[in-house]
N, C-alpha and C. Protein backbone atom coordinates (compact mmCIF):
# COMPACT_ATOMS: atom_id res chain seq x y z
N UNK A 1 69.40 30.71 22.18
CA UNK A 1 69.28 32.14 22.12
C UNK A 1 69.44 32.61 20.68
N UNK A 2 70.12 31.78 20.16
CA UNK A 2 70.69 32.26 18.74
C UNK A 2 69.00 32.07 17.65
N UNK A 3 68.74 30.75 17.98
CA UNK A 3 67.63 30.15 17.42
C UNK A 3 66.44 31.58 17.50
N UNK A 4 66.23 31.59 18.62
CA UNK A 4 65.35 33.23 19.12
C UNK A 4 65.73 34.07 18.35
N UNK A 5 66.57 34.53 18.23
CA UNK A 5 67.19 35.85 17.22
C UNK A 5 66.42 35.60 15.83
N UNK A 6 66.85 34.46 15.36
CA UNK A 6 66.80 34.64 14.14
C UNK A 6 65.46 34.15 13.72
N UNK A 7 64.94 33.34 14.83
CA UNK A 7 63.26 33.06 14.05
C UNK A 7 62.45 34.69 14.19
N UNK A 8 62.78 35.88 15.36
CA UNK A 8 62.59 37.20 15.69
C UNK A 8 63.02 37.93 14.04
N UNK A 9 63.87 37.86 13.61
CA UNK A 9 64.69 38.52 12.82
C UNK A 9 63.82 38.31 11.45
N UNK A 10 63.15 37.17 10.96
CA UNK A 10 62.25 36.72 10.08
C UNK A 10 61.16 37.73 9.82
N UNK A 11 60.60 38.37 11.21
CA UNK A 11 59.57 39.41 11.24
C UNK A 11 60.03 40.73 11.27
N UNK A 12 60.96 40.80 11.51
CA UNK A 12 61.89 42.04 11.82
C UNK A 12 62.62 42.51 11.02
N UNK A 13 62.59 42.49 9.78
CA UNK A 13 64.13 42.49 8.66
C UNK A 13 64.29 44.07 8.44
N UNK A 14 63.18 44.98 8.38
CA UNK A 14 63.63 46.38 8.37
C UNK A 14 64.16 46.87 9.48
N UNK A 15 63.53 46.65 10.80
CA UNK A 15 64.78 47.50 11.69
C UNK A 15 66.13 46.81 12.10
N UNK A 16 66.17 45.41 11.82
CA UNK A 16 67.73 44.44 12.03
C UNK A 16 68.36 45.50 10.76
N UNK A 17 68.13 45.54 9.94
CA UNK A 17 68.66 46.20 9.00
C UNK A 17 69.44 47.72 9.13
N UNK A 18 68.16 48.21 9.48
CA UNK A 18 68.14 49.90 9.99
C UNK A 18 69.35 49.79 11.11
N UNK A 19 69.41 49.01 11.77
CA UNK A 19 70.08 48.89 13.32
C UNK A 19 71.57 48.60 12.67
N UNK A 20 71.34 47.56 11.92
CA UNK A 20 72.77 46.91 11.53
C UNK A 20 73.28 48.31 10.99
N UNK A 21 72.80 49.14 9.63
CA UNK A 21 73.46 50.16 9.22
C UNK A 21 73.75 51.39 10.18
N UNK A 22 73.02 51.60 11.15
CA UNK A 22 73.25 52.37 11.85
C UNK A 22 74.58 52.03 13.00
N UNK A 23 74.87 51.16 13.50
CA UNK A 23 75.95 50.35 14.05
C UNK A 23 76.80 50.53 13.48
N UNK A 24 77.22 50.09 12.18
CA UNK A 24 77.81 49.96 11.15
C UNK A 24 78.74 51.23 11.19
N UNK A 25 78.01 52.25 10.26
CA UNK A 25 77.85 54.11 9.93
C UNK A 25 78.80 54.19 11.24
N UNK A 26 78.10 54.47 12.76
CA UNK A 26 78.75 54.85 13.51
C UNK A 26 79.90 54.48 13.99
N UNK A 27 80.02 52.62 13.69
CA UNK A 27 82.15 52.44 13.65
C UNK A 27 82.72 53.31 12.85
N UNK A 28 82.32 53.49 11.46
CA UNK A 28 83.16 53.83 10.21
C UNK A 28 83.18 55.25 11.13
N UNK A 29 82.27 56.07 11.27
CA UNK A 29 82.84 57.85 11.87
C UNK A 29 83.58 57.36 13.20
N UNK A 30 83.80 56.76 14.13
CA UNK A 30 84.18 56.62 15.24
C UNK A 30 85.76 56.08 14.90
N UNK A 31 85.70 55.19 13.79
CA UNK A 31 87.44 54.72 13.48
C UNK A 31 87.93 55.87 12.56
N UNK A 32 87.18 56.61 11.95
CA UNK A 32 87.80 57.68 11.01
C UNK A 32 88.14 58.90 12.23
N UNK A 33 87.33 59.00 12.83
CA UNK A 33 87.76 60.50 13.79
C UNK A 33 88.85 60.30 14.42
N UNK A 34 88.81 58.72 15.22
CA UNK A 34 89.86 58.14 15.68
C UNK A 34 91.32 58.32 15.22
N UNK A 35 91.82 58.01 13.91
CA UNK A 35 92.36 57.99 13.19
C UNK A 35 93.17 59.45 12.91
N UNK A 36 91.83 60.34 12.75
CA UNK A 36 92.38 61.66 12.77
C UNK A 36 93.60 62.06 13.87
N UNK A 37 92.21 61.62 15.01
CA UNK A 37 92.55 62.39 16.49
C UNK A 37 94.31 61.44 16.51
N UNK A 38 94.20 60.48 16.24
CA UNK A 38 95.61 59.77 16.77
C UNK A 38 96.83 60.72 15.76
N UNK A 39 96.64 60.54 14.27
CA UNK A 39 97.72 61.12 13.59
C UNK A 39 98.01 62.70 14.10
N UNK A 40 96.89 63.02 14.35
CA UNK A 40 97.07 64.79 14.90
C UNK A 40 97.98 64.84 15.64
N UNK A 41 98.32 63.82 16.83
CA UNK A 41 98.83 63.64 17.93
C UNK A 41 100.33 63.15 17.55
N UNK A 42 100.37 62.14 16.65
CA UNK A 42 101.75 61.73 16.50
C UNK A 42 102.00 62.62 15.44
N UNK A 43 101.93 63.41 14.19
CA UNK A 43 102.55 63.97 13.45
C UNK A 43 102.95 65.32 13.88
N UNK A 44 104.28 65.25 14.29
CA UNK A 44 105.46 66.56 14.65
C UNK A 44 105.86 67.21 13.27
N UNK A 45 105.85 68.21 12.66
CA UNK A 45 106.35 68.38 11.44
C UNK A 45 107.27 68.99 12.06
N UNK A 46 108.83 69.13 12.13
CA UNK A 46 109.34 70.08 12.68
C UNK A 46 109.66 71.59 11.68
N UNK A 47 110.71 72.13 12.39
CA UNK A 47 110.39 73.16 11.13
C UNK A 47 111.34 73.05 10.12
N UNK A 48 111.01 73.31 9.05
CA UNK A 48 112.38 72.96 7.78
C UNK A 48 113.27 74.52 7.28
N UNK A 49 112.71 75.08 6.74
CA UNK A 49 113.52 76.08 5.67
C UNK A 49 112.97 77.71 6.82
N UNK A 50 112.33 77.68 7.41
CA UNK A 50 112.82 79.03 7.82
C UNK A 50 113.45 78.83 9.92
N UNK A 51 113.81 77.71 10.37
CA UNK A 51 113.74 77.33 10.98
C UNK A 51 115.10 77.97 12.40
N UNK A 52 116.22 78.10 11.29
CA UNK A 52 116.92 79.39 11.65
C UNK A 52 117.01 80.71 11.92
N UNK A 53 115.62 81.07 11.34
CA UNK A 53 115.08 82.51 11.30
C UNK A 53 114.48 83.03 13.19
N UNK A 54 114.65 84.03 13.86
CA UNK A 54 113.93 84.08 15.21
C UNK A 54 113.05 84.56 14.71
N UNK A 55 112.60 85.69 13.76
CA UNK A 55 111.55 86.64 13.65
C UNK A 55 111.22 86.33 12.13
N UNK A 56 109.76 86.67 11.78
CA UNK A 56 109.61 86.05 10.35
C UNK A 56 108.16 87.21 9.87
N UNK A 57 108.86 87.92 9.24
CA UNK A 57 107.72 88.90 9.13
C UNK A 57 107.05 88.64 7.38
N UNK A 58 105.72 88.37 7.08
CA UNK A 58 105.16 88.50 6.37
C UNK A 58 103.94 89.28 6.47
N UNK A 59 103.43 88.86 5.19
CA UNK A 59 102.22 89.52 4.78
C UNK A 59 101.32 89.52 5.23
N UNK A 60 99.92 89.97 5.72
CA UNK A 60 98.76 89.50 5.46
C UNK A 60 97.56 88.62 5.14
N UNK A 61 96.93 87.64 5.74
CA UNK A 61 96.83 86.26 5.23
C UNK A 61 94.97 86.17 4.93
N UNK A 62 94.82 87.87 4.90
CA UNK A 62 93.22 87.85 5.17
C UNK A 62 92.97 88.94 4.43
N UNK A 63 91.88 89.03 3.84
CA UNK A 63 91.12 90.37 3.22
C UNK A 63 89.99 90.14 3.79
N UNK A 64 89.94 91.56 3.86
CA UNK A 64 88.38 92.16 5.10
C UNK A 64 88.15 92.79 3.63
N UNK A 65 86.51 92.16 3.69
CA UNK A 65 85.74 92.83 2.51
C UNK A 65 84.87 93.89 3.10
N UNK A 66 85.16 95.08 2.42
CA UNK A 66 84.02 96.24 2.29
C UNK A 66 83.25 96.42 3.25
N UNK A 67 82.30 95.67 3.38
CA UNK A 67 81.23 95.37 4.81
C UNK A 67 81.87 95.53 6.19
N UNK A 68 83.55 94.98 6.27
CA UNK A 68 84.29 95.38 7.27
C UNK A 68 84.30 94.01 8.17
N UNK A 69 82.79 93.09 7.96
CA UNK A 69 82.33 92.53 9.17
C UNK A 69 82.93 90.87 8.65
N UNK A 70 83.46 90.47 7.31
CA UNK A 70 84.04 89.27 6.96
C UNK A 70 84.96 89.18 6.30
N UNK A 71 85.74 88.32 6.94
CA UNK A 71 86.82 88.18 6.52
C UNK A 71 87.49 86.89 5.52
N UNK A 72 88.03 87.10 4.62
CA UNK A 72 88.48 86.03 3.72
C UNK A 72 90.33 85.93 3.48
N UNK A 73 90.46 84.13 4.15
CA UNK A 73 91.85 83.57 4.15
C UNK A 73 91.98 83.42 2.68
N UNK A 74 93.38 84.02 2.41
CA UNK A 74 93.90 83.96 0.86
C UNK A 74 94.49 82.44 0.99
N UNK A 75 94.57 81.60 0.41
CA UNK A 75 95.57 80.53 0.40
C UNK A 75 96.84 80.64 -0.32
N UNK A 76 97.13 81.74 -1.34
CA UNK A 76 98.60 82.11 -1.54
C UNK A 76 99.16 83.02 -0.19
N UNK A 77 100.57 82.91 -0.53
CA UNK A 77 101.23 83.65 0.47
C UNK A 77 101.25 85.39 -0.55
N UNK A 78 100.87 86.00 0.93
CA UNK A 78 101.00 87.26 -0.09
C UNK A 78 102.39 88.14 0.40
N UNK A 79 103.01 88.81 -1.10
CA UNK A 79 104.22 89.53 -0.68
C UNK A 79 104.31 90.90 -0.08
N UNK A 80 105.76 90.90 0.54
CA UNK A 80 105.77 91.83 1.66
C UNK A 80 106.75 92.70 0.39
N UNK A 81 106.74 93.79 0.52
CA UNK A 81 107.69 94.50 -0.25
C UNK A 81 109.20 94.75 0.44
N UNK A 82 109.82 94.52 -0.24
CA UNK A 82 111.13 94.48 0.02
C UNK A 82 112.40 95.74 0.63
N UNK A 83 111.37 96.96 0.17
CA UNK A 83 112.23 97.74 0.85
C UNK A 83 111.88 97.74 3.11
N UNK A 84 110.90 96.94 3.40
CA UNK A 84 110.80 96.63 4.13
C UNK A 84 112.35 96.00 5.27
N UNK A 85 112.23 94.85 4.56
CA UNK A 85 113.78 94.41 4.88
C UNK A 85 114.86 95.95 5.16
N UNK A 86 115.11 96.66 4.50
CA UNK A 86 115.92 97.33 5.07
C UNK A 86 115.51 98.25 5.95
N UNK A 87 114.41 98.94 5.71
CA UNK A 87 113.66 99.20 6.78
C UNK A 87 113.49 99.11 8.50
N UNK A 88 113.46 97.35 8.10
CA UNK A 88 113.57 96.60 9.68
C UNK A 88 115.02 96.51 10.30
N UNK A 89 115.86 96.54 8.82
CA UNK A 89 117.27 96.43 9.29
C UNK A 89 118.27 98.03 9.86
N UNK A 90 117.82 99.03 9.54
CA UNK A 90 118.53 100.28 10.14
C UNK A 90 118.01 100.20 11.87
N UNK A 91 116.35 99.11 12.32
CA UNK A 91 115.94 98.96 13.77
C UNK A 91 117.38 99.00 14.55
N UNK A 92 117.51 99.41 15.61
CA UNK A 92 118.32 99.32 17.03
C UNK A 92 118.47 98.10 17.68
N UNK A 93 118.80 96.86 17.61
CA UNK A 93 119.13 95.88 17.95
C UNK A 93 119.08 94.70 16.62
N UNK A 94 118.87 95.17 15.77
CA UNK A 94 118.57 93.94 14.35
C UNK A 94 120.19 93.66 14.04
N UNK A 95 120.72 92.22 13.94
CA UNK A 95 121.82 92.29 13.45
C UNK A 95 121.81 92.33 11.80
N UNK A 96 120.98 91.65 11.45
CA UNK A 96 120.94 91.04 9.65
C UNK A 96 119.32 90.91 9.74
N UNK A 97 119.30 91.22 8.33
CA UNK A 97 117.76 91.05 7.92
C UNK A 97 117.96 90.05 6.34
N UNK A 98 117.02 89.20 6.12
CA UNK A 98 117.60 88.52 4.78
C UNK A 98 116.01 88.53 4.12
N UNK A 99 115.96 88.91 2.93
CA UNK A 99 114.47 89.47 2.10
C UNK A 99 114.75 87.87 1.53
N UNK A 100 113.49 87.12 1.12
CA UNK A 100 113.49 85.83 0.76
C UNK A 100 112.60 85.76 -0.81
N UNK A 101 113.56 86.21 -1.44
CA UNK A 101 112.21 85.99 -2.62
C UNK A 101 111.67 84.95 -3.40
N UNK A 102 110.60 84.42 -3.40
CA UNK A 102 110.32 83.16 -4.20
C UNK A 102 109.92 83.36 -5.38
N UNK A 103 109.82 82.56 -6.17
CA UNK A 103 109.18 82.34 -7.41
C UNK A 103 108.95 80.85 -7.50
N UNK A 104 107.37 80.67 -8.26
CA UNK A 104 106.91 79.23 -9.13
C UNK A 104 108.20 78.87 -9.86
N UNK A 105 108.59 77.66 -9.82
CA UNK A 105 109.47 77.00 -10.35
C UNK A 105 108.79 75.73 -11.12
N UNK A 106 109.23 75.23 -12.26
CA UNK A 106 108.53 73.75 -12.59
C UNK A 106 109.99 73.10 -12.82
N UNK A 107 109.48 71.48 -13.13
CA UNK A 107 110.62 70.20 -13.45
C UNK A 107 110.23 70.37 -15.38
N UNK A 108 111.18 70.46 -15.40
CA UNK A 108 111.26 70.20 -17.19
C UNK A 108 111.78 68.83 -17.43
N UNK A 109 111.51 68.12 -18.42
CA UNK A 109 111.84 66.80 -19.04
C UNK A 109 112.43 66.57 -20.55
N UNK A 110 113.11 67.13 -20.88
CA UNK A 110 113.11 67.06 -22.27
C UNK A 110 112.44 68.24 -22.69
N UNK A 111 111.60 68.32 -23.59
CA UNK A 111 110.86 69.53 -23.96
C UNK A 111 109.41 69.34 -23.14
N UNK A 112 109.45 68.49 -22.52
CA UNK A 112 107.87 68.41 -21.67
C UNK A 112 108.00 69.15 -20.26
N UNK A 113 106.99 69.78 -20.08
CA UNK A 113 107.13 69.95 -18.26
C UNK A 113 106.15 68.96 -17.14
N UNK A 114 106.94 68.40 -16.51
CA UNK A 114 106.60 67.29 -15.54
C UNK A 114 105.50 68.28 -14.71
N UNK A 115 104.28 67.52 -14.72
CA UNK A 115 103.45 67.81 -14.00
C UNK A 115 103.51 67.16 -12.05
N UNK A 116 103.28 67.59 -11.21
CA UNK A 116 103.26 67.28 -9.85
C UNK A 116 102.30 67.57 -9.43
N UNK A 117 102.02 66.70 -8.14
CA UNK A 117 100.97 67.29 -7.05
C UNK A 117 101.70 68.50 -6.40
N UNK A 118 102.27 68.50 -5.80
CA UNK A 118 102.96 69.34 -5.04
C UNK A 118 103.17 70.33 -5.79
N UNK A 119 103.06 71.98 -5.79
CA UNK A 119 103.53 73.01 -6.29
C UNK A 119 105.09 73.00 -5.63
N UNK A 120 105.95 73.46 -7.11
CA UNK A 120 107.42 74.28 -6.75
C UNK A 120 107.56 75.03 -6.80
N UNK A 121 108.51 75.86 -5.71
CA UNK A 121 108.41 76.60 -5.61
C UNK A 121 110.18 77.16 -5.28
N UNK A 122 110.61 78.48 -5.87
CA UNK A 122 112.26 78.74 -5.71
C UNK A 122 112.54 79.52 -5.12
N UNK A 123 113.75 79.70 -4.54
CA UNK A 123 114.23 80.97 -3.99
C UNK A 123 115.29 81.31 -3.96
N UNK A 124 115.64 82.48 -3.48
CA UNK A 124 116.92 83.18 -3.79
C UNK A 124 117.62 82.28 -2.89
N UNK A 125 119.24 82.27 -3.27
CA UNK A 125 120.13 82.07 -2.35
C UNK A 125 120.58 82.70 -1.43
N UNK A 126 120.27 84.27 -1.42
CA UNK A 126 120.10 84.54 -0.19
C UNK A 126 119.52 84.11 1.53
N UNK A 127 118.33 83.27 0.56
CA UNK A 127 117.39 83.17 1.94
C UNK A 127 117.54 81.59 2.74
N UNK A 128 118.94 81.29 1.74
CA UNK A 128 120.03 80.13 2.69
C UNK A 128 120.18 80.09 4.13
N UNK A 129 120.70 81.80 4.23
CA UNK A 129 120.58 81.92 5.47
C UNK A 129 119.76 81.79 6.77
N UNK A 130 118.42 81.19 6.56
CA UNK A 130 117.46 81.14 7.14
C UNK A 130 117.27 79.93 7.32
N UNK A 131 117.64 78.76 6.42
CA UNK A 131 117.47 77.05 6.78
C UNK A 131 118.89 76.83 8.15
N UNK A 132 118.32 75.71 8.43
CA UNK A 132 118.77 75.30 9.97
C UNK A 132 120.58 74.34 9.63
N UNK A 133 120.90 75.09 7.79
CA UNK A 133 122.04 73.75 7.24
C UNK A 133 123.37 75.10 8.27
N UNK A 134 124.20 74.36 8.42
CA UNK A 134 125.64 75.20 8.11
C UNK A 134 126.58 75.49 7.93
């Protein structure tokens, strides 16, 4: 049978080919989606730094342009103004309200600043109160 194949395969070399890459192509997307679909499934991030918090009021995460009819995700976080916080806090059942302010932070080295993948990022010690430590 094998012998058959390959004396066939002699006349055949563009679609054994075509076939082989196409076979091929479709493991590589079938183990990559795979892959996805599995980590999707096992990665739990739980929650870290606001995780103590019940209610978590921010900003806005979209601008509606002009036209009205599309909408565009900001990828910064945008800020809530702060007199807010007290605002929410004179509410009728609020015990504590804690305003969290961040700022870009970098790693310094000497007189160099350490570059990262990861952006840093700081915050008040106020907004202690909101991680799950105690």
């Amino acid at each position: 049978m094998f012998l058959l194949a390959m004396r066939t395969l002699r006349f055949r070399k563009g679609s054994f080919i075509a076939s082989f890459l196409a076979m091929f192509l479709g493991s590589v997307l079938l183990m990559s989606w795979g892959g996805l679909f599995e980590s999707g499934l096992r990665n739990v991030v739980p929650p870290e730094r606001l995780a103590a918090a019940p209610v978590v009021v921010a900003g806005e995460q979209a601008y509606k342009l002009s036209d009205g009819s599309t909408e565009v995700k900001l990828p910064e976080r945008v800020p809530v103004d702060r007199s807010l916080a007290d605002t929410i806090g004179r509410l009728p059942g609020v015990e504590k309200t804690v305003a969290d302010a961040s700022l870009p932070a970098g790693l310094v080295k000497g007189d160099d600043v350490v570059k990262t993948d990861v952006p840093t990022v700081g915050h008040g010690w106020s907004s202690a109160a909101l991680a799950p430590t105690p």
